[in-house]
PDB file of N, CA and C in Angstrom:
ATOM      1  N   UNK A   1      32.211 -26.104  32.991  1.00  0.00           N
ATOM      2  CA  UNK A   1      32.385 -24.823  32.323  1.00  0.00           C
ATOM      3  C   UNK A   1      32.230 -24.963  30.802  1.00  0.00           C
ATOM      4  N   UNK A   2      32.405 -26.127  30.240  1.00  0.00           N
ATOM      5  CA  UNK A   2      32.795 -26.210  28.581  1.00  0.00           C
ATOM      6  C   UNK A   2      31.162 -26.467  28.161  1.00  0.00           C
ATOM      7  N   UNK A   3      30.673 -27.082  28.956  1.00  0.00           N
ATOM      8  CA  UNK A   3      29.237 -27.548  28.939  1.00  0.00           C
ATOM      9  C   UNK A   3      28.081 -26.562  28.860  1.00  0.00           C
ATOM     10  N   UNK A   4      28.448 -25.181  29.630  1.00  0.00           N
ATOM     11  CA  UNK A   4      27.947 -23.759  29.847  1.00  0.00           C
ATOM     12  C   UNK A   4      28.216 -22.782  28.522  1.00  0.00           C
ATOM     13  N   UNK A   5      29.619 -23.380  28.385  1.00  0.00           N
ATOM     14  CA  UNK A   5      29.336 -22.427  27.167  1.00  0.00           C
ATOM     15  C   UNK A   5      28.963 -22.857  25.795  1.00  0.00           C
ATOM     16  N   UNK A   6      29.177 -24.337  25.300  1.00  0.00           N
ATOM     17  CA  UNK A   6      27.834 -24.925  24.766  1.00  0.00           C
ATOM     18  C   UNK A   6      26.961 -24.244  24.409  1.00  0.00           C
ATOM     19  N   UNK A   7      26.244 -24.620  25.924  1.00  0.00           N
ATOM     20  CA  UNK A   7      24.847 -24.261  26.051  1.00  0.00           C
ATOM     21  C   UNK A   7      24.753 -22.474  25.444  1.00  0.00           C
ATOM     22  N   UNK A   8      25.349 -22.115  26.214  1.00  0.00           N
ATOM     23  CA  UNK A   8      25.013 -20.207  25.785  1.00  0.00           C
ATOM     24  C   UNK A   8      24.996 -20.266  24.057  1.00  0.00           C
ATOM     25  N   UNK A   9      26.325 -20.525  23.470  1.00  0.00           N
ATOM     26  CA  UNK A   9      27.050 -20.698  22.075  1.00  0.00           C
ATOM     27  C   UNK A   9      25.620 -21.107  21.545  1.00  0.00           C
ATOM     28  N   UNK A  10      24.710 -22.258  21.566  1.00  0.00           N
ATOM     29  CA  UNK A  10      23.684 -23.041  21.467  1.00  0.00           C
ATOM     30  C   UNK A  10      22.195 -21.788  21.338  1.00  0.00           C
ATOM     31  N   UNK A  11      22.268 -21.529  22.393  1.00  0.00           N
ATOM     32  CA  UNK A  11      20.879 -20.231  23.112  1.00  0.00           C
ATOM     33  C   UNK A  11      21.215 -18.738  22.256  1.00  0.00           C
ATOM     34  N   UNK A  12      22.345 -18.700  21.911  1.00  0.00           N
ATOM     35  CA  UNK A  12      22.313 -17.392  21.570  1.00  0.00           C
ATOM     36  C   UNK A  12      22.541 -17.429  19.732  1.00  0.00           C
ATOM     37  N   UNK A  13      22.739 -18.435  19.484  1.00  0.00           N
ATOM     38  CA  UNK A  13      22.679 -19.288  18.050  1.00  0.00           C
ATOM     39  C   UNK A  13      20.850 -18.916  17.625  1.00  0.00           C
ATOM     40  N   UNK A  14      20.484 -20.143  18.278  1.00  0.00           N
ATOM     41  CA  UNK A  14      18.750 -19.857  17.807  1.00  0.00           C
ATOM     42  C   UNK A  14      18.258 -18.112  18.248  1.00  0.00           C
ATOM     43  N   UNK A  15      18.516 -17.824  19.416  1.00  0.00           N
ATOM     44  CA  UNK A  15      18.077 -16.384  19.340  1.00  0.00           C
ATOM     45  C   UNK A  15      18.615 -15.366  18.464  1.00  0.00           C
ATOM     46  N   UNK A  16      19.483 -15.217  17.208  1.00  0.00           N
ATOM     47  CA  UNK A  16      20.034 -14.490  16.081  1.00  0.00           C
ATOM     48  C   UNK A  16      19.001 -14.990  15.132  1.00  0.00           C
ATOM     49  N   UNK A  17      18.497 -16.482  15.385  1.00  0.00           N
ATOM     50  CA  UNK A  17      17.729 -17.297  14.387  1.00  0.00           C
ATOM     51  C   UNK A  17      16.523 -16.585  14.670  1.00  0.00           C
ATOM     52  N   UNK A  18      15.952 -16.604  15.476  1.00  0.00           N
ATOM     53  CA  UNK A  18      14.471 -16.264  16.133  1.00  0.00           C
ATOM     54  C   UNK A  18      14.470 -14.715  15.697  1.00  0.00           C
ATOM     55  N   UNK A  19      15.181 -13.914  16.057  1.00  0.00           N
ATOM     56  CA  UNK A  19      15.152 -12.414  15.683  1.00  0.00           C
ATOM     57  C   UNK A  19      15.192 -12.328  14.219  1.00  0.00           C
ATOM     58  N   UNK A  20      15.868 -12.887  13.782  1.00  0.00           N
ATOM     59  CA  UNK A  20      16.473 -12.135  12.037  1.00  0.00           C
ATOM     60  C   UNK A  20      14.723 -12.960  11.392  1.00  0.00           C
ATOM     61  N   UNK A  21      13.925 -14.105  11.904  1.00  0.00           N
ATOM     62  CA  UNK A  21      13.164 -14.729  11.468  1.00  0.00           C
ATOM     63  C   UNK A  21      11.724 -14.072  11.721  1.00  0.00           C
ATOM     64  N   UNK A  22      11.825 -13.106  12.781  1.00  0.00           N
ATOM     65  CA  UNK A  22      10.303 -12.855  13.712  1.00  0.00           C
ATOM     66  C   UNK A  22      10.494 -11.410  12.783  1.00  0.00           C
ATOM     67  N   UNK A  23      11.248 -10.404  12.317  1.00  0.00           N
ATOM     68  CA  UNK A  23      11.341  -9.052  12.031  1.00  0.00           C
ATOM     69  C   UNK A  23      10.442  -9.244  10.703  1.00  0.00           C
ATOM     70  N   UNK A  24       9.430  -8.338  10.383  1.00  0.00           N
ATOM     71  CA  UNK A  24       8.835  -8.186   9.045  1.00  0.00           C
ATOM     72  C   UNK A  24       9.171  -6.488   8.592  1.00  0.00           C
ATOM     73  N   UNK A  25       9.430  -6.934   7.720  1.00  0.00           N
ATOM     74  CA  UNK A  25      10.204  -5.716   6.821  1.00  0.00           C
ATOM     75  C   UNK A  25       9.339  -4.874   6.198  1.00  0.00           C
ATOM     76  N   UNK A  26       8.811  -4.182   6.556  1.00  0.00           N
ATOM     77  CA  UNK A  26       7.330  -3.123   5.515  1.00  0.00           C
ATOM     78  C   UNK A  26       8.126  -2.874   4.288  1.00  0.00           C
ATOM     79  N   UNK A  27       7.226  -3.042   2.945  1.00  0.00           N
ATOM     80  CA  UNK A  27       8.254  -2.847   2.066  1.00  0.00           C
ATOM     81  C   UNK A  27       7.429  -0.821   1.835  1.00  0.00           C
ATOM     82  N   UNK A  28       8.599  -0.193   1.540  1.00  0.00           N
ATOM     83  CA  UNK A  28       8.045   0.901   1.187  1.00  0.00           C
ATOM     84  C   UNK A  28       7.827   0.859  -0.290  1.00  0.00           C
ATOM     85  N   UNK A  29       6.609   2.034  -0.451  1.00  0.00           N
ATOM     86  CA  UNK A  29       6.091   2.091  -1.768  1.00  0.00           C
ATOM     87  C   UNK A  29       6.681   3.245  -2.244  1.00  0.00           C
ATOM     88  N   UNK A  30       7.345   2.830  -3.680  1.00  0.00           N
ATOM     89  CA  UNK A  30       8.583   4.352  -4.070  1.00  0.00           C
ATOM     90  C   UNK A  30       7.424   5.780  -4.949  1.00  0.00           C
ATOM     91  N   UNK A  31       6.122   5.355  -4.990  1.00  0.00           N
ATOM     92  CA  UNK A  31       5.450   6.591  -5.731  1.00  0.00           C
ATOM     93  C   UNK A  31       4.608   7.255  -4.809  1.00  0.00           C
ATOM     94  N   UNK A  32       4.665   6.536  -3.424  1.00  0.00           N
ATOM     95  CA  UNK A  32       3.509   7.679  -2.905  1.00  0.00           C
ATOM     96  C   UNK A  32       3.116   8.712  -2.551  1.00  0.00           C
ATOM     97  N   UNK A  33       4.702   9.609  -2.244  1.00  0.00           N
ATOM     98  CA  UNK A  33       4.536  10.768  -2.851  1.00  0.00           C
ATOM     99  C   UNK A  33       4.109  11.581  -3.899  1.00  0.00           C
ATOM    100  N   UNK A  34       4.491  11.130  -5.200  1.00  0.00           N
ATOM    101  CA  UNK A  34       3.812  11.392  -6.275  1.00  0.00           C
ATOM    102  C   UNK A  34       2.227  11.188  -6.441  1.00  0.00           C
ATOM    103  N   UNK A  35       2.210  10.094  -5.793  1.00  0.00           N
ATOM    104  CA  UNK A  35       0.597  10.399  -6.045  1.00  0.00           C
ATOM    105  C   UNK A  35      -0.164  11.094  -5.194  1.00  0.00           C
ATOM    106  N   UNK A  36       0.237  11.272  -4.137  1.00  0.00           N
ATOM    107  CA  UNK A  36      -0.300  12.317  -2.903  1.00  0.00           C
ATOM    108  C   UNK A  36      -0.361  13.962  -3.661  1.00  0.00           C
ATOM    109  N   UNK A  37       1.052  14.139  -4.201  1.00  0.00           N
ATOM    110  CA  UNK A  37       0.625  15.305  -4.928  1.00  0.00           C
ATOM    111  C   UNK A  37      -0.175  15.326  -5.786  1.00  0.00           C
ATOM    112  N   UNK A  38      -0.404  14.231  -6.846  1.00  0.00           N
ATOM    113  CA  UNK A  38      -1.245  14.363  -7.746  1.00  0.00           C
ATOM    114  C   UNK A  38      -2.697  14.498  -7.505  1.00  0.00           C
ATOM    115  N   UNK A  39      -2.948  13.736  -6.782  1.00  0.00           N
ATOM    116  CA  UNK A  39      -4.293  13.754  -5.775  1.00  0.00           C
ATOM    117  C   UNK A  39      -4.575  15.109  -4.949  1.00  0.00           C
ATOM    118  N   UNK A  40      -3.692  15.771  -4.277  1.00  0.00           N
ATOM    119  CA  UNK A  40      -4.143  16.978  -3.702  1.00  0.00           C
ATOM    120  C   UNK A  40      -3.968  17.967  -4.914  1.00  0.00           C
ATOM    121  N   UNK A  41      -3.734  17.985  -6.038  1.00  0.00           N
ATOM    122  CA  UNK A  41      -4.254  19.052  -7.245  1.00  0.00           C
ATOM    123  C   UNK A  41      -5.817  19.030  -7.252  1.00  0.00           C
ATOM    124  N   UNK A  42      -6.567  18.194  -6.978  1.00  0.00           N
ATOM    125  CA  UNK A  42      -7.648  18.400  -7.135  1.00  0.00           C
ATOM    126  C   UNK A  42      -8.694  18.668  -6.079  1.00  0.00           C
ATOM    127  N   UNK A  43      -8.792  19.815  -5.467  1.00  0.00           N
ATOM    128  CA  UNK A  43      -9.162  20.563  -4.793  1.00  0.00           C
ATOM    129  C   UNK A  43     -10.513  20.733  -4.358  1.00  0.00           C
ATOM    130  N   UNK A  44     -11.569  20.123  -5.254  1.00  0.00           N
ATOM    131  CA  UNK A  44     -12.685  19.896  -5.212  1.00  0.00           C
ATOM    132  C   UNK A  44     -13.089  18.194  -4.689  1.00  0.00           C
ATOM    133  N   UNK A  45     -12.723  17.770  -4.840  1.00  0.00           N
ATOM    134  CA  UNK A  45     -12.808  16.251  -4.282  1.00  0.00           C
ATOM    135  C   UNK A  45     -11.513  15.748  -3.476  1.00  0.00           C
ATOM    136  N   UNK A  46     -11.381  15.706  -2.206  1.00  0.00           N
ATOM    137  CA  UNK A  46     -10.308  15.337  -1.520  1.00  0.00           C
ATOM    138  C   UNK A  46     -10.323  13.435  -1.776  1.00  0.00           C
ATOM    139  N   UNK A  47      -8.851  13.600  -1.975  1.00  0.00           N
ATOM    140  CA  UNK A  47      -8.296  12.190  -2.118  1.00  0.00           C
ATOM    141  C   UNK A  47      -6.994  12.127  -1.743  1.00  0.00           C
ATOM    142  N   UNK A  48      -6.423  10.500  -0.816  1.00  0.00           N
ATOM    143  CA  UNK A  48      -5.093  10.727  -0.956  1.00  0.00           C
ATOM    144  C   UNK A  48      -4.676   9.262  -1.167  1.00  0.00           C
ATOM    145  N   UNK A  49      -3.528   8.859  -1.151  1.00  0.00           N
ATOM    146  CA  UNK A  49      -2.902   7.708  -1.707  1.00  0.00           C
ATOM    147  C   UNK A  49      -2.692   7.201   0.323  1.00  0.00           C
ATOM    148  N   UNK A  50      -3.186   6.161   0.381  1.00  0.00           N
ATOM    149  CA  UNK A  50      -3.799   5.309   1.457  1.00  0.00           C
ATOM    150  C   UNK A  50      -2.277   4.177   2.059  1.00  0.00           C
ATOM    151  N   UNK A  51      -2.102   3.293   0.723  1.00  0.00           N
ATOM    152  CA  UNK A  51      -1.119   2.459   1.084  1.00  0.00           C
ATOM    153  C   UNK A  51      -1.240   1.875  -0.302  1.00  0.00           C
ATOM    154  N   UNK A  52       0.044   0.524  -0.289  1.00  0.00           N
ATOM    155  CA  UNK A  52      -0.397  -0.165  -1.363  1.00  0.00           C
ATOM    156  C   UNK A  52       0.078  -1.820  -1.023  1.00  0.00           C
ATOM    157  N   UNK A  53      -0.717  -2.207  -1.517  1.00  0.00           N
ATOM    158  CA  UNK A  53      -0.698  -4.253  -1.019  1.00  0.00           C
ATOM    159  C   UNK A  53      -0.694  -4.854  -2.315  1.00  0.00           C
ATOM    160  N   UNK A  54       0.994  -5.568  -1.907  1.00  0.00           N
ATOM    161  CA  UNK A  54       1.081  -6.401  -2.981  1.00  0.00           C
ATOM    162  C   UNK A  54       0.924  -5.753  -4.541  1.00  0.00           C
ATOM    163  N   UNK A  55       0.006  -5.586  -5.263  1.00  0.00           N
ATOM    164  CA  UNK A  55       0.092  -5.128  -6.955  1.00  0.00           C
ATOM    165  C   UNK A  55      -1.057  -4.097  -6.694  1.00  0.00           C
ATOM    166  N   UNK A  56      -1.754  -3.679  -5.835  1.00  0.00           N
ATOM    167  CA  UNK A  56      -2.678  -2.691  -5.566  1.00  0.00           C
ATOM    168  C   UNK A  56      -2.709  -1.560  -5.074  1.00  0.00           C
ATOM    169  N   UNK A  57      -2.721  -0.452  -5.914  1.00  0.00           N
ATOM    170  CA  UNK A  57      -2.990   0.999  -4.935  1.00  0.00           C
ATOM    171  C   UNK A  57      -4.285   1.042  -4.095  1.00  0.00           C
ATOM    172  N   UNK A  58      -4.408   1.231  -3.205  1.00  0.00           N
ATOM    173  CA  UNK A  58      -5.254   1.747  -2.456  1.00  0.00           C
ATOM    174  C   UNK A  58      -5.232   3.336  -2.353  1.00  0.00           C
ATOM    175  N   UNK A  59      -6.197   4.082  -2.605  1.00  0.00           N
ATOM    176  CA  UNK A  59      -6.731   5.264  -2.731  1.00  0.00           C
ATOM    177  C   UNK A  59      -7.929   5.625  -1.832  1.00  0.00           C
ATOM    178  N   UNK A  60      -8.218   6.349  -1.013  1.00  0.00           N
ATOM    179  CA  UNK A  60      -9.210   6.938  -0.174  1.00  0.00           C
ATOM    180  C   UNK A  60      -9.739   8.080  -0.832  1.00  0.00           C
ATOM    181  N   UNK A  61     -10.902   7.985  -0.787  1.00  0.00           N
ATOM    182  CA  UNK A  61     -11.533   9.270  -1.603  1.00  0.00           C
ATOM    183  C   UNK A  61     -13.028   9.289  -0.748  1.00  0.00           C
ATOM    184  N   UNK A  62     -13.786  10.668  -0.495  1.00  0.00           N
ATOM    185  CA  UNK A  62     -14.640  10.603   0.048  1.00  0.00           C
ATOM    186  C   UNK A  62     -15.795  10.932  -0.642  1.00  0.00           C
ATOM    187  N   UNK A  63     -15.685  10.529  -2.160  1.00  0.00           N
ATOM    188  CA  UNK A  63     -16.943  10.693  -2.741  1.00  0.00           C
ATOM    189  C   UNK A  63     -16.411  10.264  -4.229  1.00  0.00           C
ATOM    190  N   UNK A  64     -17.412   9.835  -5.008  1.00  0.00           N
ATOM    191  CA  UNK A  64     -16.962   9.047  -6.566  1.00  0.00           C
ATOM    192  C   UNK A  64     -17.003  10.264  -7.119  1.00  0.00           C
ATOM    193  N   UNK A  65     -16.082  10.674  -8.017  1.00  0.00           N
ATOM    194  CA  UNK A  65     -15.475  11.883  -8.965  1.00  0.00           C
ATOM    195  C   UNK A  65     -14.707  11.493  -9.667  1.00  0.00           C
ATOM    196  N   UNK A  66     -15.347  11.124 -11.347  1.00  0.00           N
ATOM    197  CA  UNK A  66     -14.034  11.029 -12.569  1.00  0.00           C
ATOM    198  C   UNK A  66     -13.019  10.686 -12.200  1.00  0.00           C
ATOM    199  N   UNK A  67     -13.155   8.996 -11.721  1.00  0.00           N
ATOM    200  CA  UNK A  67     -11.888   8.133 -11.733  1.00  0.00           C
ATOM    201  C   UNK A  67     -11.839   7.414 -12.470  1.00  0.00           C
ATOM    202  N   UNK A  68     -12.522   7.461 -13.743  1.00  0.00           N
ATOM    203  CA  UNK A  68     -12.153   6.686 -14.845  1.00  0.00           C
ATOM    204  C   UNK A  68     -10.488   8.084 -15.752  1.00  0.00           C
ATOM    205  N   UNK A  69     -11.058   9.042 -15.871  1.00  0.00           N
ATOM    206  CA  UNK A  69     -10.137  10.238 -16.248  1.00  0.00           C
ATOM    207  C   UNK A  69      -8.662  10.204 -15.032  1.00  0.00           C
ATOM    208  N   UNK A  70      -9.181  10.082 -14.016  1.00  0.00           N
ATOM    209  CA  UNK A  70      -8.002  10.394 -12.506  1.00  0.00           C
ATOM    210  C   UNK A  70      -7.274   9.041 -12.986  1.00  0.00           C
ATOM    211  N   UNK A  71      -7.761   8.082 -12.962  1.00  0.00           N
ATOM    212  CA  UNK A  71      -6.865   6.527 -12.441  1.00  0.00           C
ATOM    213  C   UNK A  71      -6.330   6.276 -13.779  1.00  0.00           C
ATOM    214  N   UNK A  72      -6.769   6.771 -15.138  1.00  0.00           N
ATOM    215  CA  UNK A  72      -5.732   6.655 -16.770  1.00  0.00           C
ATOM    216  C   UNK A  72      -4.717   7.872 -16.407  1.00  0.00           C
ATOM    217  N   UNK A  73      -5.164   8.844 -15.602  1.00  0.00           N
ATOM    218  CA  UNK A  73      -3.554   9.472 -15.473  1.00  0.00           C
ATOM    219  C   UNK A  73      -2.649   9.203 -14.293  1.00  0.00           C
ATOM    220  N   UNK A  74      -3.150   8.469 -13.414  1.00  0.00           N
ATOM    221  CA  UNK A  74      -2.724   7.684 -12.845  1.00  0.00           C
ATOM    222  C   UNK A  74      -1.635   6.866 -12.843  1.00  0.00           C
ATOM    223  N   UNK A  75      -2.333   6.026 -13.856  1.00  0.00           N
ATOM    224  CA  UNK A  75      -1.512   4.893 -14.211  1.00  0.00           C
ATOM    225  C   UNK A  75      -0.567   5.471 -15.805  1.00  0.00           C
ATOM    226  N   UNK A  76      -0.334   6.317 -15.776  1.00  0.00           N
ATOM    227  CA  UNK A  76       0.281   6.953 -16.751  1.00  0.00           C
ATOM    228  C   UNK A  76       1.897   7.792 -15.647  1.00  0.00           C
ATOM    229  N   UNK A  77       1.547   7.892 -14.815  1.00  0.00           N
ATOM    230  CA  UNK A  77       2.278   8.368 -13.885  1.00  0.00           C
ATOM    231  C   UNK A  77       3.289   7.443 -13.183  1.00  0.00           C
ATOM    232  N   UNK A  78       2.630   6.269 -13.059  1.00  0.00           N
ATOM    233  CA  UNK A  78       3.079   5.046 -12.510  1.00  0.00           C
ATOM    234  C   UNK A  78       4.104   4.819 -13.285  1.00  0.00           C
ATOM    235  N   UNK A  79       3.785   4.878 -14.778  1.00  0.00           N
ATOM    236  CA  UNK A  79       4.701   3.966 -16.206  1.00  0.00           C
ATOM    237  C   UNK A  79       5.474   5.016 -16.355  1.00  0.00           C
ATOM    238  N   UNK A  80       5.662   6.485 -16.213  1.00  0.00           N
ATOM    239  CA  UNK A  80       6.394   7.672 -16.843  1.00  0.00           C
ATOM    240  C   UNK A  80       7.227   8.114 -15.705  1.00  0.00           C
ATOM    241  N   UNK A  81       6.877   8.408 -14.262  1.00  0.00           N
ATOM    242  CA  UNK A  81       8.070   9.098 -13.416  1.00  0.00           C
ATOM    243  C   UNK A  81       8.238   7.569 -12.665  1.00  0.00           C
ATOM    244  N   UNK A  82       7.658   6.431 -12.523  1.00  0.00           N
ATOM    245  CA  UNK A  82       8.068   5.598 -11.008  1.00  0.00           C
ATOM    246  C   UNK A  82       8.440   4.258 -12.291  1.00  0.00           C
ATOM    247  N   UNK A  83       8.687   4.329 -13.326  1.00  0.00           N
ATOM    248  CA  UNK A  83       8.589   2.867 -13.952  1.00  0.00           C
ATOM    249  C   UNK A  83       8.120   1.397 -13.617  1.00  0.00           C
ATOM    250  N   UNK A  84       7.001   1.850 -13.364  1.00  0.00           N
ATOM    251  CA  UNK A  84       6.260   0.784 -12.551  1.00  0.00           C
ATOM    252  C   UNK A  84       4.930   0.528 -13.857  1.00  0.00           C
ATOM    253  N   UNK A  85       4.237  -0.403 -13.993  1.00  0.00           N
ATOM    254  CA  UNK A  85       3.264  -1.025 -14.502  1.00  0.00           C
ATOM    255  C   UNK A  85       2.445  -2.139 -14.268  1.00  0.00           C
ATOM    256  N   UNK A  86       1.438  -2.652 -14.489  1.00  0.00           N
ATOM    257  CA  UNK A  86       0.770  -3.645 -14.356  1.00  0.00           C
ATOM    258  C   UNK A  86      -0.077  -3.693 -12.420  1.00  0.00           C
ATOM    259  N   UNK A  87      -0.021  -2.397 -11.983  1.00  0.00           N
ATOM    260  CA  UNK A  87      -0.628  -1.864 -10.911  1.00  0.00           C
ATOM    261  C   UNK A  87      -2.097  -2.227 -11.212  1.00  0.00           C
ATOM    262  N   UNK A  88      -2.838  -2.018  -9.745  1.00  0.00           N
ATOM    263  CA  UNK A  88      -4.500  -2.221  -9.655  1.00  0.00           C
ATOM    264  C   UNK A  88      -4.618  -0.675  -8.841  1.00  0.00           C
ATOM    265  N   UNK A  89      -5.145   0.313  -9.386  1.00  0.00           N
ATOM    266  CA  UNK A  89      -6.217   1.324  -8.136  1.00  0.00           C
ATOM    267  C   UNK A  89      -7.312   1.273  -7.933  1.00  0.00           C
ATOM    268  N   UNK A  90      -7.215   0.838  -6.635  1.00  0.00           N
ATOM    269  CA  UNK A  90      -8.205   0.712  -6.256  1.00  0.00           C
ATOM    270  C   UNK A  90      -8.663   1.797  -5.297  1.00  0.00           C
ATOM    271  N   UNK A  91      -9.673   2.359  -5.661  1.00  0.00           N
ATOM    272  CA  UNK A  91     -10.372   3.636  -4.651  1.00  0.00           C
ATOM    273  C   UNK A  91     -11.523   3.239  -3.829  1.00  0.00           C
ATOM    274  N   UNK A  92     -11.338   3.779  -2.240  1.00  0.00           N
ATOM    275  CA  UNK A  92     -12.036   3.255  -1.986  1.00  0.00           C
ATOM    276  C   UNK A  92     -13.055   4.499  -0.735  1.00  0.00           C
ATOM    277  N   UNK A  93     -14.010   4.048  -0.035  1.00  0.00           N
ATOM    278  CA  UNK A  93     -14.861   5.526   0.364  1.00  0.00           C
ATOM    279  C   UNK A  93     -14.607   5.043   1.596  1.00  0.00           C
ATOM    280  N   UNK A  94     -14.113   5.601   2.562  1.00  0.00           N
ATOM    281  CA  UNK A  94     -14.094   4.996   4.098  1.00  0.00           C
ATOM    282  C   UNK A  94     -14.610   6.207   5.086  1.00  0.00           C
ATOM    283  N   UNK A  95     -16.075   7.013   4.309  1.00  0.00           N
ATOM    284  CA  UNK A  95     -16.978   7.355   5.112  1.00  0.00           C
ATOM    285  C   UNK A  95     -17.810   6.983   5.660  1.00  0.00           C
ATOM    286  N   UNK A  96     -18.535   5.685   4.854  1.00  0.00           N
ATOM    287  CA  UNK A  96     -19.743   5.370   4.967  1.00  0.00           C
ATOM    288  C   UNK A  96     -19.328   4.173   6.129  1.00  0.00           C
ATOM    289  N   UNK A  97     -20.375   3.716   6.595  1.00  0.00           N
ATOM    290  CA  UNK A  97     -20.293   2.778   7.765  1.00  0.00           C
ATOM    291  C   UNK A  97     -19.433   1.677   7.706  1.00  0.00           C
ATOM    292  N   UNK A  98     -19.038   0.872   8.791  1.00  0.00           N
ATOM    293  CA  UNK A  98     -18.025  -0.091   8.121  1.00  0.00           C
ATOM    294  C   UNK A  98     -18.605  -1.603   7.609  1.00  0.00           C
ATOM    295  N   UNK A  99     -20.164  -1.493   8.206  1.00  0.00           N
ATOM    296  CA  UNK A  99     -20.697  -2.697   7.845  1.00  0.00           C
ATOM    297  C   UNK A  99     -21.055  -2.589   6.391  1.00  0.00           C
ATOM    298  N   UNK A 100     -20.417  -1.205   5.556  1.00  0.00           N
ATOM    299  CA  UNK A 100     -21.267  -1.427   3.809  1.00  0.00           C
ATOM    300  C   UNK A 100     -19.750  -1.696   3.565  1.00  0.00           C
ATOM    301  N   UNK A 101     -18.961  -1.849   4.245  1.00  0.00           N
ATOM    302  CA  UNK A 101     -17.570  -1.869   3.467  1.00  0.00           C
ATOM    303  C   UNK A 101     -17.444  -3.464   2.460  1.00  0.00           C
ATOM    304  N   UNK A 102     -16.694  -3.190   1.345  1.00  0.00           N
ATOM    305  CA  UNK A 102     -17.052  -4.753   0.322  1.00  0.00           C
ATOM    306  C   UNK A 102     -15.579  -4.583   0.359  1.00  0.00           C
ATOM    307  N   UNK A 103     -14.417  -4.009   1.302  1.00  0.00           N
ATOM    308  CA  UNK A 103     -12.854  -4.927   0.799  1.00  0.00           C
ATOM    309  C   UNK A 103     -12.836  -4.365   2.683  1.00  0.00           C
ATOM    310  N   UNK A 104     -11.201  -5.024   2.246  1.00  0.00           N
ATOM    311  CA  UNK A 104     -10.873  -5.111   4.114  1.00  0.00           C
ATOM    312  C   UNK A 104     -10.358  -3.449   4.173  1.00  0.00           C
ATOM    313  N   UNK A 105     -10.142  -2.708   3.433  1.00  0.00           N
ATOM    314  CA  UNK A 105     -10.228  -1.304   3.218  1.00  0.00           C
ATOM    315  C   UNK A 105     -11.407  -0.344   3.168  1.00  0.00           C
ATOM    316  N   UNK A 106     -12.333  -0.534   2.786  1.00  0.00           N
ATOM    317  CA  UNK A 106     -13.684   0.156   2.533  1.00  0.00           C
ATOM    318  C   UNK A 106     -14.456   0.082   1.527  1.00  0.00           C
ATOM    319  N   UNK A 107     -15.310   1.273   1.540  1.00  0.00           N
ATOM    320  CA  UNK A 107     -16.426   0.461   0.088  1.00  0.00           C
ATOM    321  C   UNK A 107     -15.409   1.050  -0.732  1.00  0.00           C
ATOM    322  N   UNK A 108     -15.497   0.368  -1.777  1.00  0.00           N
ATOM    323  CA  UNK A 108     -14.930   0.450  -3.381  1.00  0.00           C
ATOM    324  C   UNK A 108     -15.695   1.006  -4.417  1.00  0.00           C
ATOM    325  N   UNK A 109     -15.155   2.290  -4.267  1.00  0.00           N
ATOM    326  CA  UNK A 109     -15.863   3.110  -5.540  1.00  0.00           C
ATOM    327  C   UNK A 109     -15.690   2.282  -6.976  1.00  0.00           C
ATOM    328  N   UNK A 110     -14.292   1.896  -7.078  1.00  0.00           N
ATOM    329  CA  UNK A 110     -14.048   2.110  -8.587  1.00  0.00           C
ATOM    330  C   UNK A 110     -12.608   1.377  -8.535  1.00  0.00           C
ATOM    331  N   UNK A 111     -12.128   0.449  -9.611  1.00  0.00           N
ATOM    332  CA  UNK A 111     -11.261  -0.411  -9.645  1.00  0.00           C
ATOM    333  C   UNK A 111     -10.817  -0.496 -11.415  1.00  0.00           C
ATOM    334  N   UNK A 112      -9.289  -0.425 -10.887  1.00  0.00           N
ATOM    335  CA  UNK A 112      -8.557  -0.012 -12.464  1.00  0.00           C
ATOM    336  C   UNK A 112      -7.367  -0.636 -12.565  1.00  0.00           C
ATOM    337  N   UNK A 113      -7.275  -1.829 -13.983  1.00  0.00           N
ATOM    338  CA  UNK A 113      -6.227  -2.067 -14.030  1.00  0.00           C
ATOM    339  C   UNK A 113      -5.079  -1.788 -15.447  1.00  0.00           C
ATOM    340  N   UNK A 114      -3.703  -1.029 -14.689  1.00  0.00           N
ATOM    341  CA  UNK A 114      -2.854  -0.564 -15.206  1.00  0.00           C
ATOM    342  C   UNK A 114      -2.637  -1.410 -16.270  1.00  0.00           C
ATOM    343  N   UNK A 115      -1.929  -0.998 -17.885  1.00  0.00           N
ATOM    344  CA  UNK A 115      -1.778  -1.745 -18.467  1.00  0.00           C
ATOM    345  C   UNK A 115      -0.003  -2.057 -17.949  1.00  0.00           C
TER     346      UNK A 115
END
């Protein structure tokens, strides 16, 4: 009997280990709301805020439109309501086929980095 529970004490030890070790935690991104709104103000070119990896926005847009003007207010948005800085947006077109795609996201219009 002392040997059994050992063993369990033992089995259910590594399985707290194995669980708390196997769980990956998505980290959430605290502006993407904000930029979803900011992005649907512009009504003529649909865009929305995609995800973000590591130091990079990812942005979906289905056609290149004044993202040199969009991504400086952008990143002005980032530094003023989310206190965030030193971001990358990256926009990218995920109409076109997937064999023209140049990131593991899509083709890349246009790439900007926050000061």
């Amino acid at each position: 009997m002392k040997s059994f529970l050992k063993i369990t004490a033992v089995l259910v030890f590594f399985y707290f280990i194995g669980t708390a070790t196997s769980m990956v935690k998505k980290r959430d991104y605290p502006c993407g709301f904000q930029l979803n709104i900011f992005l649907n103000n512009d009504t003529t070119v649909r865009s929305y805020y995609s995800s973000a990896h590591n130091d990079t926005i990812v942005i979906s847009a289905f056609k290149d439109s004044l993202w040199e003007t969009k991504s400086e207010a952008i990143c002005k948005l980032l530094k003023d309501s989310c206190n965030i800085s030193g971001y990358k947006i990256m926009v990218i077109d995920t109409t076109n086929d997937p064999a023209s795609w140049n990131t593991p996201y899509g083709k890349q219009i246009y790439l900007r980095q926050c000061p």
